[in-house]
C-alpha atoms as a PDB file:
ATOM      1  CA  UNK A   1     -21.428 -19.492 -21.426  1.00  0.00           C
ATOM      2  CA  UNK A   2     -18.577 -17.158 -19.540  1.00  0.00           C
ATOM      3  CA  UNK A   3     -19.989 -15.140 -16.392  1.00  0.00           C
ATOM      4  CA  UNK A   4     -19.529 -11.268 -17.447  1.00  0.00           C
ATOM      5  CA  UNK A   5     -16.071 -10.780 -16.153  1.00  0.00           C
ATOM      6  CA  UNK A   6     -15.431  -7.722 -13.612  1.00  0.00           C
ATOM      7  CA  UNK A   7     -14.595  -4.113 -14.113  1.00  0.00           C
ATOM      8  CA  UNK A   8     -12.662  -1.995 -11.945  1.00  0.00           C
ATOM      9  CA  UNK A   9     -11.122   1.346 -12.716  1.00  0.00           C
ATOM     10  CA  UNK A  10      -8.329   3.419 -10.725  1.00  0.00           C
ATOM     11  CA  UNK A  11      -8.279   7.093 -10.230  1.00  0.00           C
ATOM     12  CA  UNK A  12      -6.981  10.272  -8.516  1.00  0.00           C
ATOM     13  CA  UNK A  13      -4.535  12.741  -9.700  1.00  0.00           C
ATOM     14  CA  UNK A  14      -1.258  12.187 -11.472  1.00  0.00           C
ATOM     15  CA  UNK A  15       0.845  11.701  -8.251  1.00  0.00           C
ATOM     16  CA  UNK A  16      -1.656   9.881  -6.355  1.00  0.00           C
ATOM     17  CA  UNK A  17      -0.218   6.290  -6.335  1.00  0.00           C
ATOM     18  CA  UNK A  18      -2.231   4.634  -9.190  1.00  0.00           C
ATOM     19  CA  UNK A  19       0.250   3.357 -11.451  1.00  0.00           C
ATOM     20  CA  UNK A  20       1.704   1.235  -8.524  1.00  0.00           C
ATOM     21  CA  UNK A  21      -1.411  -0.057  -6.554  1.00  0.00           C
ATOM     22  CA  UNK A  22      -2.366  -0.654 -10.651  1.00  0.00           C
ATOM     23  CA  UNK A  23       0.211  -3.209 -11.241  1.00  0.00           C
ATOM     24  CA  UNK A  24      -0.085  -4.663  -7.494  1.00  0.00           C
ATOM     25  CA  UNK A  25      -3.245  -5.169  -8.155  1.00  0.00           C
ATOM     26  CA  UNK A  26      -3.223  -6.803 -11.596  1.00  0.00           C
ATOM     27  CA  UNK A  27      -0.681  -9.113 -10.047  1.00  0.00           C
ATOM     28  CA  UNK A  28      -3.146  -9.891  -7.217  1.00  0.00           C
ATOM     29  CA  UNK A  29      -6.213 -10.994  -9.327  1.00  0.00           C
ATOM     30  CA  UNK A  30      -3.990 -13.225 -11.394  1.00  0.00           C
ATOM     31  CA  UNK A  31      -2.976 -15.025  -8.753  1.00  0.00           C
ATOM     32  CA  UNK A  32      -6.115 -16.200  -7.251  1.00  0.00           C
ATOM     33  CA  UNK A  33      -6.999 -17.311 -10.657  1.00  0.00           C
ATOM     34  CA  UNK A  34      -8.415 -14.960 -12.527  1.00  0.00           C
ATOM     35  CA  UNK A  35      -7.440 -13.771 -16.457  1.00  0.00           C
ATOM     36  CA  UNK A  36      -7.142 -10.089 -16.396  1.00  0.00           C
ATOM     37  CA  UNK A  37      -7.036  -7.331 -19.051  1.00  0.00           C
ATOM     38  CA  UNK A  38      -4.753  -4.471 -18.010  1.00  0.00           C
ATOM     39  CA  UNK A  39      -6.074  -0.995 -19.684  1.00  0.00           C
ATOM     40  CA  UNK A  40      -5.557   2.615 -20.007  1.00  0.00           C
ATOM     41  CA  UNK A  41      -7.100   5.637 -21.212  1.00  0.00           C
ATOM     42  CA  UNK A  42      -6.727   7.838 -22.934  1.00  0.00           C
ATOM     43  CA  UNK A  43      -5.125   4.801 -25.163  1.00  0.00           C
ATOM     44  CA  UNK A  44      -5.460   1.077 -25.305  1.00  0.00           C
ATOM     45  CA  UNK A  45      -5.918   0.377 -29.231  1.00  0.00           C
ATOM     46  CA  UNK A  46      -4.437   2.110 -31.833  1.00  0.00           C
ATOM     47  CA  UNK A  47      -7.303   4.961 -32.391  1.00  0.00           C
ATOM     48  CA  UNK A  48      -7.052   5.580 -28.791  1.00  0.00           C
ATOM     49  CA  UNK A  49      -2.907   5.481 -28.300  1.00  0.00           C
ATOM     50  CA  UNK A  50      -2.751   7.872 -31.376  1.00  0.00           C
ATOM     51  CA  UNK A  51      -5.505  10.244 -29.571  1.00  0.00           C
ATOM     52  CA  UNK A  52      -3.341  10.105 -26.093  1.00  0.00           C
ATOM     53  CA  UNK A  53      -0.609  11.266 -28.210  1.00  0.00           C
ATOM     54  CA  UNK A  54      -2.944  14.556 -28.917  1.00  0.00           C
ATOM     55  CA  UNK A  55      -4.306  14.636 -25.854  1.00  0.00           C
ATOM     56  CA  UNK A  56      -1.522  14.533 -24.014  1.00  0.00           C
ATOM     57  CA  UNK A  57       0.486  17.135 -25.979  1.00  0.00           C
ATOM     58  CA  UNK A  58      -1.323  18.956 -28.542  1.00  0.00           C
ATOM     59  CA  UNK A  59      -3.551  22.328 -27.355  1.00  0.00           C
ATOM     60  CA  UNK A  60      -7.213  22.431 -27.687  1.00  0.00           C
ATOM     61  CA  UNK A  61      -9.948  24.110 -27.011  1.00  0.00           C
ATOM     62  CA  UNK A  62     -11.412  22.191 -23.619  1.00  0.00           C
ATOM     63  CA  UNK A  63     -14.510  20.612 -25.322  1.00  0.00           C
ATOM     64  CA  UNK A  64     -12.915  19.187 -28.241  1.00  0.00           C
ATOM     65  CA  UNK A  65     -10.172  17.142 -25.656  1.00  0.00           C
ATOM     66  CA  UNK A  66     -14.079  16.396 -24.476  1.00  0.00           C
ATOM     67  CA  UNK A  67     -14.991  14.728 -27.303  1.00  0.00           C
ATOM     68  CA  UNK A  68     -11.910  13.291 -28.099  1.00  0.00           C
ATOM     69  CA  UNK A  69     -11.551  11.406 -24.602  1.00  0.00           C
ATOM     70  CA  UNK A  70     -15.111  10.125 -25.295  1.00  0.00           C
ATOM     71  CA  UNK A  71     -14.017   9.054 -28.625  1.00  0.00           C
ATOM     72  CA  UNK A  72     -11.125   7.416 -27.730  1.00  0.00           C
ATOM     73  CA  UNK A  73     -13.494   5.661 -25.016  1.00  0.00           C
ATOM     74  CA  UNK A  74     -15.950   4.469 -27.420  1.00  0.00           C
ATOM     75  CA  UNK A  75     -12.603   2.781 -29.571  1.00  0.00           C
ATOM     76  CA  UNK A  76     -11.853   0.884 -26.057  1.00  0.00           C
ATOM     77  CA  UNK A  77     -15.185  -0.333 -25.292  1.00  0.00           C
ATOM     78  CA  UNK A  78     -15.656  -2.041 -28.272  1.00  0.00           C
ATOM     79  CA  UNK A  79     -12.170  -3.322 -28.900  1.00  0.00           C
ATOM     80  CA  UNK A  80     -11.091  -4.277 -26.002  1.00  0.00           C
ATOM     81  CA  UNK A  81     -12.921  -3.746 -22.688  1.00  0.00           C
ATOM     82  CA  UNK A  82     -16.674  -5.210 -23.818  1.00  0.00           C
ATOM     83  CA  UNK A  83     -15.043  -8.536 -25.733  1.00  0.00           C
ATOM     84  CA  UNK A  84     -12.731  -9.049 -22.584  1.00  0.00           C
ATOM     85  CA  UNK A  85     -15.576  -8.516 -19.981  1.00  0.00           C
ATOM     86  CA  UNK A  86     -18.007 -11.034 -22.278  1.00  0.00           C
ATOM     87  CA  UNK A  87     -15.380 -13.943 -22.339  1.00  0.00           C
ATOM     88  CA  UNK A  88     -15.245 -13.838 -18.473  1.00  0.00           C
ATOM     89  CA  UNK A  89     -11.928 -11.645 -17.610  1.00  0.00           C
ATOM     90  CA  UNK A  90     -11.825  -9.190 -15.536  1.00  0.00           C
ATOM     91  CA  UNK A  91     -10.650  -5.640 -16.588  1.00  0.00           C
ATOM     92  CA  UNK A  92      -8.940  -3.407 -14.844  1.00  0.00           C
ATOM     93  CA  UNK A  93      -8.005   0.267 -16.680  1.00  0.00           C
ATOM     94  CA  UNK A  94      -6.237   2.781 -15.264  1.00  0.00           C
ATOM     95  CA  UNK A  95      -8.995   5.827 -15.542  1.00  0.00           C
ATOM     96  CA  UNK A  96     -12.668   6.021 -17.635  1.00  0.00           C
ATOM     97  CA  UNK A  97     -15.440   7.958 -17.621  1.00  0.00           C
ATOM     98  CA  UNK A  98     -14.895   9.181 -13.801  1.00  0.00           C
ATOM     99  CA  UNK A  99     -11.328  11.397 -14.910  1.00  0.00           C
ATOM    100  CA  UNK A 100     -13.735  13.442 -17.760  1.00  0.00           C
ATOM    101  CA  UNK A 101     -16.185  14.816 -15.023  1.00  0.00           C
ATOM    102  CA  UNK A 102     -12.621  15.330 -12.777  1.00  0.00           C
ATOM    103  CA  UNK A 103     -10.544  16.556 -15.337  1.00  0.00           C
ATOM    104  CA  UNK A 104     -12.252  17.786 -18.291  1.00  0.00           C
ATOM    105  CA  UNK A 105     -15.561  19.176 -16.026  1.00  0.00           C
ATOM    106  CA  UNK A 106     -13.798  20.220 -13.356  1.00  0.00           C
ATOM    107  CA  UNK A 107     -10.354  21.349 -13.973  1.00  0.00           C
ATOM    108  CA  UNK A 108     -11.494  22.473 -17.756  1.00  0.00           C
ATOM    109  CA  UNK A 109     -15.202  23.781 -16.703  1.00  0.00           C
ATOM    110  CA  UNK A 110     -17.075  21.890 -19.268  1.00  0.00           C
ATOM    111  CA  UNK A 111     -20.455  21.796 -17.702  1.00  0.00           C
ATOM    112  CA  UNK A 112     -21.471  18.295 -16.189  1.00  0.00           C
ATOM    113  CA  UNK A 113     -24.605  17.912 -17.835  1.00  0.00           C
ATOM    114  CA  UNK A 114     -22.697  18.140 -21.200  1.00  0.00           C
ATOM    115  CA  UNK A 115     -20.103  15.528 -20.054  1.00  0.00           C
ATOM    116  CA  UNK A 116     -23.639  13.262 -18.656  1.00  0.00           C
ATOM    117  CA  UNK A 117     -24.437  13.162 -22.326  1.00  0.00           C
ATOM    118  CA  UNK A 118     -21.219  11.654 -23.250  1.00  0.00           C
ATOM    119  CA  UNK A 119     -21.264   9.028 -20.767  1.00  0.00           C
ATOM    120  CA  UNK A 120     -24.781   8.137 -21.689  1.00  0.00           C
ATOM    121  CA  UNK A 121     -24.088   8.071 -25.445  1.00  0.00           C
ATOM    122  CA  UNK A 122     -20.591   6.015 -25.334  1.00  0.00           C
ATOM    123  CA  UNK A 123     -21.726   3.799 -22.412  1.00  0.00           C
ATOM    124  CA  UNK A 124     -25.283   3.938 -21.350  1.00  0.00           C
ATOM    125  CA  UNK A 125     -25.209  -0.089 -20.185  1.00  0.00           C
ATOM    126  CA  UNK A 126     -21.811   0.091 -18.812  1.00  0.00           C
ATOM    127  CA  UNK A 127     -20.223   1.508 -15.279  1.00  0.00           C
ATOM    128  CA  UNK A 128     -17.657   0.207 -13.391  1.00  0.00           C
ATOM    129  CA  UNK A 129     -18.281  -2.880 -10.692  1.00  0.00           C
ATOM    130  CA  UNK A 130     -15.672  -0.980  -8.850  1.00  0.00           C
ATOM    131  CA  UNK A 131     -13.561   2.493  -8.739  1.00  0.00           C
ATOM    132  CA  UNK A 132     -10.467   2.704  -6.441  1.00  0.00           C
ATOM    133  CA  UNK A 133     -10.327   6.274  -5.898  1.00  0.00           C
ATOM    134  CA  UNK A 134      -6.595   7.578  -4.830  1.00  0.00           C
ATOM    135  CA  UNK A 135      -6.854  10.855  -3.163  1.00  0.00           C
ATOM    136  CA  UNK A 136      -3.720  12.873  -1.973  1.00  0.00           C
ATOM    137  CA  UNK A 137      -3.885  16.765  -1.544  1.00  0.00           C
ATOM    138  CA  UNK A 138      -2.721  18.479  -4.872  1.00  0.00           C
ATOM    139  CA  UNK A 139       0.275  19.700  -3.275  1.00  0.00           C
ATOM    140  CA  UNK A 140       1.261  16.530  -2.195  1.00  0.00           C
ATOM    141  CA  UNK A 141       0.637  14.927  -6.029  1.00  0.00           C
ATOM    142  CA  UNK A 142       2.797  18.102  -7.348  1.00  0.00           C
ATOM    143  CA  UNK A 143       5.701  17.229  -5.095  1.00  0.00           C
ATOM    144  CA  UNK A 144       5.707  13.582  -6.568  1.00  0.00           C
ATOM    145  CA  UNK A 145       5.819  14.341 -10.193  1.00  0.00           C
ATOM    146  CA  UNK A 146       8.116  16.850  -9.572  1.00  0.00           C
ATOM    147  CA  UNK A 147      10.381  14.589  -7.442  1.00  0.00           C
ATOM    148  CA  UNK A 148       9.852  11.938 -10.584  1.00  0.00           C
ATOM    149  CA  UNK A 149      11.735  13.710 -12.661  1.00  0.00           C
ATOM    150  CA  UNK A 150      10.322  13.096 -16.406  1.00  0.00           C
ATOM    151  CA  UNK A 151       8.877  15.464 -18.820  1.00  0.00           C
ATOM    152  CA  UNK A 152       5.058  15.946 -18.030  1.00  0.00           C
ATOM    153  CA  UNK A 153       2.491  16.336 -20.053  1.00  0.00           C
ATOM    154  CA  UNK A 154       0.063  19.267 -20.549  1.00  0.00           C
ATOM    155  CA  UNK A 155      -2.122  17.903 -17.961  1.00  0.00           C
ATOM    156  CA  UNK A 156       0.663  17.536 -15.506  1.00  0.00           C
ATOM    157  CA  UNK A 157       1.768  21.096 -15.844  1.00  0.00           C
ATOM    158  CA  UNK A 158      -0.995  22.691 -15.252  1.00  0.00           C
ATOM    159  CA  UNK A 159      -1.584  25.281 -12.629  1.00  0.00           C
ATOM    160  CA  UNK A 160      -1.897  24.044  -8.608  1.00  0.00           C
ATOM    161  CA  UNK A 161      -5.654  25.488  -8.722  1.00  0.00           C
ATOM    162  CA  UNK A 162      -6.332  23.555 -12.298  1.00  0.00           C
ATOM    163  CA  UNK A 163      -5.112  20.351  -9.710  1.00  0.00           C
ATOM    164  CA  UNK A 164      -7.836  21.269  -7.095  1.00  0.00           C
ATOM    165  CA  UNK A 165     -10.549  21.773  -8.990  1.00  0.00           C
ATOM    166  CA  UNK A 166      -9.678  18.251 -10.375  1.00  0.00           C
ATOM    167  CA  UNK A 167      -9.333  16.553  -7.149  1.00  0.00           C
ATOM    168  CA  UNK A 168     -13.184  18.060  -6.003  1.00  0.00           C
ATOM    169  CA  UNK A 169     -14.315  17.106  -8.550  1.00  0.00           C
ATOM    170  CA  UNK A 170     -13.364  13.612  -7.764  1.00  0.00           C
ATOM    171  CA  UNK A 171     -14.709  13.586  -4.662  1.00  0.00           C
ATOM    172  CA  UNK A 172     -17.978  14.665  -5.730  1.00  0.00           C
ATOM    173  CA  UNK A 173     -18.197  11.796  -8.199  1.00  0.00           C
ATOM    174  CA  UNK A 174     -17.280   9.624  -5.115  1.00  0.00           C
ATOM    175  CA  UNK A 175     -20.000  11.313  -3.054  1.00  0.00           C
ATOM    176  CA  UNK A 176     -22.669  10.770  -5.897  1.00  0.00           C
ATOM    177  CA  UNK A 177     -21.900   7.199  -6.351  1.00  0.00           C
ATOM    178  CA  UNK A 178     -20.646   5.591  -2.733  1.00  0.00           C
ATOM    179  CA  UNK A 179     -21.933   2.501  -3.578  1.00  0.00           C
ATOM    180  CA  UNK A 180     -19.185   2.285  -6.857  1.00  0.00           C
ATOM    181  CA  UNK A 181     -16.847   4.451  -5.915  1.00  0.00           C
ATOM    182  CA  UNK A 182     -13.778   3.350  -2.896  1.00  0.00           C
ATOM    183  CA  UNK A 183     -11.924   6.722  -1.254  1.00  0.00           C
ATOM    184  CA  UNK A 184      -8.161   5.752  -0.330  1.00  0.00           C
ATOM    185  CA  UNK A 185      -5.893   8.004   1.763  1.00  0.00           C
ATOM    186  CA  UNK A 186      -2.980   8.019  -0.972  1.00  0.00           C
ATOM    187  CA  UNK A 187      -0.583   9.372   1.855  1.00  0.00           C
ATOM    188  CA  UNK A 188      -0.513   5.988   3.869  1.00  0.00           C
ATOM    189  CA  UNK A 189       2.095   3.545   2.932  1.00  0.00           C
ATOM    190  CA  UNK A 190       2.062   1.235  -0.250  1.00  0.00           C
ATOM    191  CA  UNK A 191       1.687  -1.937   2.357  1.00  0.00           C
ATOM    192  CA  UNK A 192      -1.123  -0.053   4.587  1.00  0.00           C
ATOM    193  CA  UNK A 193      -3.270   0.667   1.032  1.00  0.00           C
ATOM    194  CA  UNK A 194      -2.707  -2.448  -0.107  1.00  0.00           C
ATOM    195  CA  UNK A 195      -4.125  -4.530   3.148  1.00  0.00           C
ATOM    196  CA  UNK A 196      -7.410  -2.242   2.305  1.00  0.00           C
ATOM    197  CA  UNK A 197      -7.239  -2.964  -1.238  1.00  0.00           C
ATOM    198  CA  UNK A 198      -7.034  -7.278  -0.191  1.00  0.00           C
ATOM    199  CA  UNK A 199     -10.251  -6.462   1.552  1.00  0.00           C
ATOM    200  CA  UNK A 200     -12.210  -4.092  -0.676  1.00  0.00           C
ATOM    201  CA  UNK A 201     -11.119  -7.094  -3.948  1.00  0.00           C
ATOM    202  CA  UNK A 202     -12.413  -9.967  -1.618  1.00  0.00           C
ATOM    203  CA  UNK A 203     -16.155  -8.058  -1.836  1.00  0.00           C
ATOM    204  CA  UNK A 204     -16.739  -7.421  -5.122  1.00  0.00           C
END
C-alpha cells in the first residue's frame, strides 16, 4: 500500500510571486525523491481548462463564477488530485479552495457561509497538508502585472479596492487556520523566500 502522498497549495494575488516559487518548488520535491503532480485551478482536466476559459473571460453574475470554481474543483479532485495523492505523490496546485473565500467572498462579496457550503460539499475529507501564502500589498502586485506586459484577465483588471478586499481576505483565512496556512513577505528576494520555503518543506 502507497502512504497518502502530500498536498500543498500556493496563493496570494496575481503579482505575488507564485508562479515562480511554484516551479522552484516542484523542482525541489523532485529532487529529494519524491513524484510530484503539478496543478492548477481554475483548470487541470479538460472540464476544468474549458471552465478557466469562462472564468477567466466571460462575465457573470458573482455566484455563478461561485459555483463554477467549485465545479471545476470537484472535476480536479476526482481526476487528478485524489488518484495522485492515493498512489503516494505529492501534489502541489497553484490555488484551491483558499482563492474562493479570497476572491470570490471577498473581492466578489459572496457571503462566507455560502462559500463554507461549497467547500464542505466538494471536499468535506480533504484540506491542504500545507498552504504557502504569498502576500505583497495590492499596489505592489498591480505594478508587476502591469510591468509584465500581457493581456490580463477579468480578474487581473479589476479595480485596486476589488485587489484589497482580496488580499484581507487572505489573511483572514491565514488567521483562521495558522496551523495550515504559511504567510510569506512576497517583497523579499526570490533566494531569501526560497531559504524559508527549504525550511517550511523539511516540516511537513
Amino acid at each position: 500500500m502507497n502512504q497518502r502522498g502530500k498536498f500543498i497549495t500556493l496563493e496570494g494575488l496575481d503579482g505575488a510571486g507564485k508562479s515562480t516559487h511554484l516551479r522552484w518548488l516542484v523542482d525541489f520535491l523532485r529532487r529529494r525523491g519524491h513524484e510530484v503532480v503539478e496543478a492548477r485551478e481554475p483548470g487541470g482536466t479538460p472540464v476544468g481548462e474549458a471552465l478557466r476559459q469562462i472564468l477567466l473571460h466571460q462575465p457573470m453574475h458573482a455566484e455563478t463564477e461561485a459555483l463554477l470554481m467549485f465545479a471545476a474543483r470537484r472535476e480536479h479532485l476526482a481526476r487528478v488530485i485524489l488518484p495522485a495523492l492515493e498512489q503516494g505523490a505529492w501534489v502541489v496546485c497553484d490555488r484551491f479552495t483558499d482563492a474562493s473565500f479570497a476572491y470570490q467572498g471577498g473581492g466578489r462579496g459572496i457571503p462566507f457561509a455560502k462559500l463554507r457550503i461549497l467547500e464542505a460539499w466538494v471536499h468535506a475529507e480533504l484540506q491542504p497538508d500545507l498552504t504557502l501564502l504569498f502576500d505583497v500589498p495590492e499596489s505592489v502586485a498591480q505594478e508587476r502585472l502591469q510591468t509584465e506586459g500581457r493581456m490580463l484577465d477579468r480578474f487581473e483588471q479589476e479595480r485596486i479596492d476589488f485587489h484589497r478586499r482580496v488580499r484581507q481576505a487572505y489573511l483572514e483565512r491565514a488567521r483562521e487556520n495558522p496551523q495550515r496556512i504559511r504567510l510569506l513577505d512576497g517583497r523579499q528576494t526570490v533566494a531569501e523566500i526560497q531559504k524559508q520555503l527549504e525550511v517550511i518543506i523539511s516540516s511537513v
